[in-house]
C-alpha atoms as a PDB file:
ATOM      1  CA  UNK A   1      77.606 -32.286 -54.121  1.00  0.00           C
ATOM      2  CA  UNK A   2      77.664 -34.640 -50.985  1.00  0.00           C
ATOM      3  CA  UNK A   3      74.564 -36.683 -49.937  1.00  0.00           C
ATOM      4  CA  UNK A   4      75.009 -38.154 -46.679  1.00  0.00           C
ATOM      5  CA  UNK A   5      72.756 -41.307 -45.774  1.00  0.00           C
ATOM      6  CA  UNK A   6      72.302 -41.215 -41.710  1.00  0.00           C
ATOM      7  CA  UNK A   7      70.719 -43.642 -39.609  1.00  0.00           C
ATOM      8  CA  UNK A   8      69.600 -42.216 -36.795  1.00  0.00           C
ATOM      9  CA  UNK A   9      66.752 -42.207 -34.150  1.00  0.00           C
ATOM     10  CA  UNK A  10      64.456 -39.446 -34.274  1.00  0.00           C
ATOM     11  CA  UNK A  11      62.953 -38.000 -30.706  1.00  0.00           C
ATOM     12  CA  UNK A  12      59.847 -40.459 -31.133  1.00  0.00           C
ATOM     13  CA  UNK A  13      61.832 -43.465 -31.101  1.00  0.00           C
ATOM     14  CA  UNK A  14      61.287 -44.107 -34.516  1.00  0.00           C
ATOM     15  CA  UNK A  15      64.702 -45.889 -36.535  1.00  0.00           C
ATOM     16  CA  UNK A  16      65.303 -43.286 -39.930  1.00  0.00           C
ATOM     17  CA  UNK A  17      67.277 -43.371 -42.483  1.00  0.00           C
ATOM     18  CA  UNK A  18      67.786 -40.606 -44.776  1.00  0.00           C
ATOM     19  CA  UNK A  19      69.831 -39.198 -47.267  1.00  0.00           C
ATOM     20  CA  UNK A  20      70.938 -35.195 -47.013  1.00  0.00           C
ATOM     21  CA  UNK A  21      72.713 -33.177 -48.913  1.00  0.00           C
ATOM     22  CA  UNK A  22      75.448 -30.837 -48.996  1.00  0.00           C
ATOM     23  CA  UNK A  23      77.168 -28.800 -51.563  1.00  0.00           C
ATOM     24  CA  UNK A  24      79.146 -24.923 -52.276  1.00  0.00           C
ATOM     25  CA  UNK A  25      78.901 -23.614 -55.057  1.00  0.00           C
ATOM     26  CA  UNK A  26      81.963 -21.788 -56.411  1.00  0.00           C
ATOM     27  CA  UNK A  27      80.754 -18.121 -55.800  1.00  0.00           C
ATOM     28  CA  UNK A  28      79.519 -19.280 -52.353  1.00  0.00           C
ATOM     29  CA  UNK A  29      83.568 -20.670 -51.679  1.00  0.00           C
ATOM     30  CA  UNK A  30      84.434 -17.786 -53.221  1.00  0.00           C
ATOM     31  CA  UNK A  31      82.886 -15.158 -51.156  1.00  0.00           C
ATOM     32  CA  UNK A  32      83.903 -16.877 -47.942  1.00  0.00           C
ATOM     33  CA  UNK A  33      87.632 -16.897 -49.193  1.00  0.00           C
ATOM     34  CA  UNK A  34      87.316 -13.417 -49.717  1.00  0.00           C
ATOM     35  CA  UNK A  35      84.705 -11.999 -47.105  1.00  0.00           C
ATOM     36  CA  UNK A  36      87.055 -13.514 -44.284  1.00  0.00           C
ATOM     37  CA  UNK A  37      90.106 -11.450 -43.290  1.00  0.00           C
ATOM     38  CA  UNK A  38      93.456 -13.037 -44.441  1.00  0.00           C
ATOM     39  CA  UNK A  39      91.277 -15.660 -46.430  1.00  0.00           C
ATOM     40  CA  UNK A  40      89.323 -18.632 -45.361  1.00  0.00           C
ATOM     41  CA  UNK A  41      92.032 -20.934 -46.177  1.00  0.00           C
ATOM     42  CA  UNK A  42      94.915 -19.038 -44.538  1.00  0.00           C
ATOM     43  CA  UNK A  43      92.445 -18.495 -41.162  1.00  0.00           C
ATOM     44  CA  UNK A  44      91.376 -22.805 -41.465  1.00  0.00           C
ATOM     45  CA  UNK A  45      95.725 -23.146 -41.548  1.00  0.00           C
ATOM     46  CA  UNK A  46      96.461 -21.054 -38.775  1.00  0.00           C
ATOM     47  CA  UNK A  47      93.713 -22.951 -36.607  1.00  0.00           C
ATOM     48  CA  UNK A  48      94.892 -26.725 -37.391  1.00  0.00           C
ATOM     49  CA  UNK A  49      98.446 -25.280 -36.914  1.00  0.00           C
ATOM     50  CA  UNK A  50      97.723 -24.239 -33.389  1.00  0.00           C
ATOM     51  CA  UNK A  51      95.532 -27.010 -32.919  1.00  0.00           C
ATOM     52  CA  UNK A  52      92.440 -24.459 -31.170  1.00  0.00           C
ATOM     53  CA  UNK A  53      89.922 -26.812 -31.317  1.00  0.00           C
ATOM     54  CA  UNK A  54      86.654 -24.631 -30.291  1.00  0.00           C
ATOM     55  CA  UNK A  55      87.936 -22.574 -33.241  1.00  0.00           C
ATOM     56  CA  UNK A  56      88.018 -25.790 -35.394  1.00  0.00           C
ATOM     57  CA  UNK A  57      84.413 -26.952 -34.193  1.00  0.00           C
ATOM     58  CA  UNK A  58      82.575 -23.826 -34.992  1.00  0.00           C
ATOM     59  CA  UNK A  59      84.170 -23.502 -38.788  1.00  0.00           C
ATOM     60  CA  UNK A  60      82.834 -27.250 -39.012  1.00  0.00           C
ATOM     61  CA  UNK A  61      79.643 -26.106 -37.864  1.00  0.00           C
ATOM     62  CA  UNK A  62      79.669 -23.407 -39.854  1.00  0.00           C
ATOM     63  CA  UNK A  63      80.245 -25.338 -43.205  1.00  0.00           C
ATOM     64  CA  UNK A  64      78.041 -28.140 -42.243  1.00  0.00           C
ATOM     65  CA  UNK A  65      74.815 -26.122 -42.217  1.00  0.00           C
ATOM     66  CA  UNK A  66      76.199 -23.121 -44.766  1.00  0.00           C
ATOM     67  CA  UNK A  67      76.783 -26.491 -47.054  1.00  0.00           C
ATOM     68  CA  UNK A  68      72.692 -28.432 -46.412  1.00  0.00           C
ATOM     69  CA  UNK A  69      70.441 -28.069 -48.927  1.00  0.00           C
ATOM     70  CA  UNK A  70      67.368 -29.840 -50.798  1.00  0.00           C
ATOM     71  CA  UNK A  71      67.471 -30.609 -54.539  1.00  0.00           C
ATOM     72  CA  UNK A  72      64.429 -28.994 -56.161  1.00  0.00           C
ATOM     73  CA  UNK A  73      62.673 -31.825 -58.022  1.00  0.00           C
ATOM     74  CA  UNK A  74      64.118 -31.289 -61.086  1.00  0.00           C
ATOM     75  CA  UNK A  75      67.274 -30.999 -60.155  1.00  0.00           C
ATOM     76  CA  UNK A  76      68.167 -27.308 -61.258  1.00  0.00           C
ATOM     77  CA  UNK A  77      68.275 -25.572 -57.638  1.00  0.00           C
ATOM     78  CA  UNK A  78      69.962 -26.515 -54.736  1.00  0.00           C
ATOM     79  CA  UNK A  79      67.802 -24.947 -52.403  1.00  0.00           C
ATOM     80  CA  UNK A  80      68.950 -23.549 -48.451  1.00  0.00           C
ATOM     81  CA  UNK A  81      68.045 -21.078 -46.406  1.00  0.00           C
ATOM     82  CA  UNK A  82      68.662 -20.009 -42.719  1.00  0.00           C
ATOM     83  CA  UNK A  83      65.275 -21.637 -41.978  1.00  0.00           C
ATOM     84  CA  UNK A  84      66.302 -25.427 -43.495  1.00  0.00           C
ATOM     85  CA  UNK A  85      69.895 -25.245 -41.846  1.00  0.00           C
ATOM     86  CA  UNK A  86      68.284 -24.249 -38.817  1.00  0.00           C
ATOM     87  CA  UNK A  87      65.767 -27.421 -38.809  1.00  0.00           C
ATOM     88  CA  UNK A  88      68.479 -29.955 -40.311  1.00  0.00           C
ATOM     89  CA  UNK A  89      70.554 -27.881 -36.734  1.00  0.00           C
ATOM     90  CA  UNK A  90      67.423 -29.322 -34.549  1.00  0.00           C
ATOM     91  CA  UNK A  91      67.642 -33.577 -35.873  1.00  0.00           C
ATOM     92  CA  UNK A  92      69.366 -36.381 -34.549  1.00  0.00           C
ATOM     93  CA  UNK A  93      71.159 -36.746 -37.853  1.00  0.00           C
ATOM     94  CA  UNK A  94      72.828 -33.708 -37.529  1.00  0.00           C
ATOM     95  CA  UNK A  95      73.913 -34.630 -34.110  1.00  0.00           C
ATOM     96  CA  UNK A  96      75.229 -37.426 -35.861  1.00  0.00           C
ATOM     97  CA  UNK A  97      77.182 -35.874 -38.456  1.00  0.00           C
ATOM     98  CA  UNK A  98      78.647 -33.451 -36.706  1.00  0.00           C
ATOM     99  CA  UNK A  99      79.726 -35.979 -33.562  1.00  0.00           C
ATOM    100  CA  UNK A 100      81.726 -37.905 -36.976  1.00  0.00           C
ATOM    101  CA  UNK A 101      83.266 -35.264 -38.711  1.00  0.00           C
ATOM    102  CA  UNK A 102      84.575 -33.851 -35.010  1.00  0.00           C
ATOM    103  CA  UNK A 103      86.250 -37.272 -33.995  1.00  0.00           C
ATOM    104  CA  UNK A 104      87.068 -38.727 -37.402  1.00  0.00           C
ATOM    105  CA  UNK A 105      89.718 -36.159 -39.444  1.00  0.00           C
ATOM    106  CA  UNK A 106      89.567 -38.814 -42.165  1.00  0.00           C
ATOM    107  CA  UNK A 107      85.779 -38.276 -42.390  1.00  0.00           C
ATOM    108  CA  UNK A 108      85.498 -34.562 -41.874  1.00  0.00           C
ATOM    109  CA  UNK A 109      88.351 -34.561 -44.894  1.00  0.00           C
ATOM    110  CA  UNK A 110      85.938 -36.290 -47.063  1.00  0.00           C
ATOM    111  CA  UNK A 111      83.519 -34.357 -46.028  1.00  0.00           C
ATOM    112  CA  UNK A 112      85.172 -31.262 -47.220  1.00  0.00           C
ATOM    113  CA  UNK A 113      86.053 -32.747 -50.124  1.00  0.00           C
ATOM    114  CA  UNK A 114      82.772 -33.941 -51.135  1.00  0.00           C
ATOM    115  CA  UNK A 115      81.152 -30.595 -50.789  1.00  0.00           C
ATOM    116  CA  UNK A 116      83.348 -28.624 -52.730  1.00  0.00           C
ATOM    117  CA  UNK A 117      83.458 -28.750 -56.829  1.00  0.00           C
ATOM    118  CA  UNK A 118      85.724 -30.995 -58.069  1.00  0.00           C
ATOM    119  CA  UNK A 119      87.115 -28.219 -60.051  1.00  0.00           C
ATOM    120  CA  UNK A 120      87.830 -26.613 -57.264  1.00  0.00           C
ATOM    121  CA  UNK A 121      89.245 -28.485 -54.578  1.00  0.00           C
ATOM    122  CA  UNK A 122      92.541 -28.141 -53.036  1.00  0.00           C
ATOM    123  CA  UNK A 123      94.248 -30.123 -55.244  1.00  0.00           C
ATOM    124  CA  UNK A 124      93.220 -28.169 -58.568  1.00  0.00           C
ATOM    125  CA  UNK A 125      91.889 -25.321 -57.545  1.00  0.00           C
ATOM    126  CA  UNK A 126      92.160 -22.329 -60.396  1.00  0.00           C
ATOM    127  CA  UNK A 127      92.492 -19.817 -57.153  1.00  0.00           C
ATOM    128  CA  UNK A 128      95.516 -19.089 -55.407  1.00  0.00           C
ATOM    129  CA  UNK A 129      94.184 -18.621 -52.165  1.00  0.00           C
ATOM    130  CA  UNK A 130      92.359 -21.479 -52.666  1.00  0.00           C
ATOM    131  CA  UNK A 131      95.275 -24.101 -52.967  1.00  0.00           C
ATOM    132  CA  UNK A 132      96.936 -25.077 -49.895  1.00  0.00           C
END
């Protein structure tokens, strides 16, 4: 799991700061590894490798708000729904984000990184088509 602090100014003026949070579970990696054709990871290496940046932007997009969430208070659910990424979609801070993880590759790296379980990232993932 990520959380994200953002400072950002909301559309009444008013300086936040707030912390978000962004995770995939295994099953949810899973199912878009498998659910997309050729594989998530071979589709993500064939777009960097021809550099088609609209293509690029919208599978950022698309992780960004398939990734927010809310912890439930006690910490058992990570809870998201169309409804939540659509409002986190409609905030400053998501303007925010997504303007940094567009223009930085270190940050949208870290990014990636952050959301996915550590025992399945790139560099240890049990998966083959998860490894890179």
């Amino acid at each position: 799991m990520l959380k994200k602090t953002i400072k950002y100014e909301d559309y009444n003026g008013v300086e936040r700061t707030e912390d978000f949070y962004f995770n995939l579970s295994k099953a949810e990696l899973m199912e878009m590894e498998l659910s997309t054709a050729g594989g998530l990871t071979e589709t993500i290496n064939k777009i960097v490798a021809t550099q088609d940046a609209p293509a690029i932007i919208k599978i950022f997009k698309d992780l960004v708000l398939k990734a927010y969430g809310e912890k439930s208070a006690d910490g058992k659910r990570f809870i998201k729904s169309e409804e939540l990424s659509a409002a986190f979609s409609q905030t400053e801070a998501y303007s925010i984000l997504f303007m940094e993880l567009a223009t930085d590759a270190d940050a949208a790296a870290k990014f990636v990184n952050g959301i996915v379980p550590a025992n399945m990232n790139v560099d240890n993932a049990n998966h083959p088509a998860l490894k890179q």
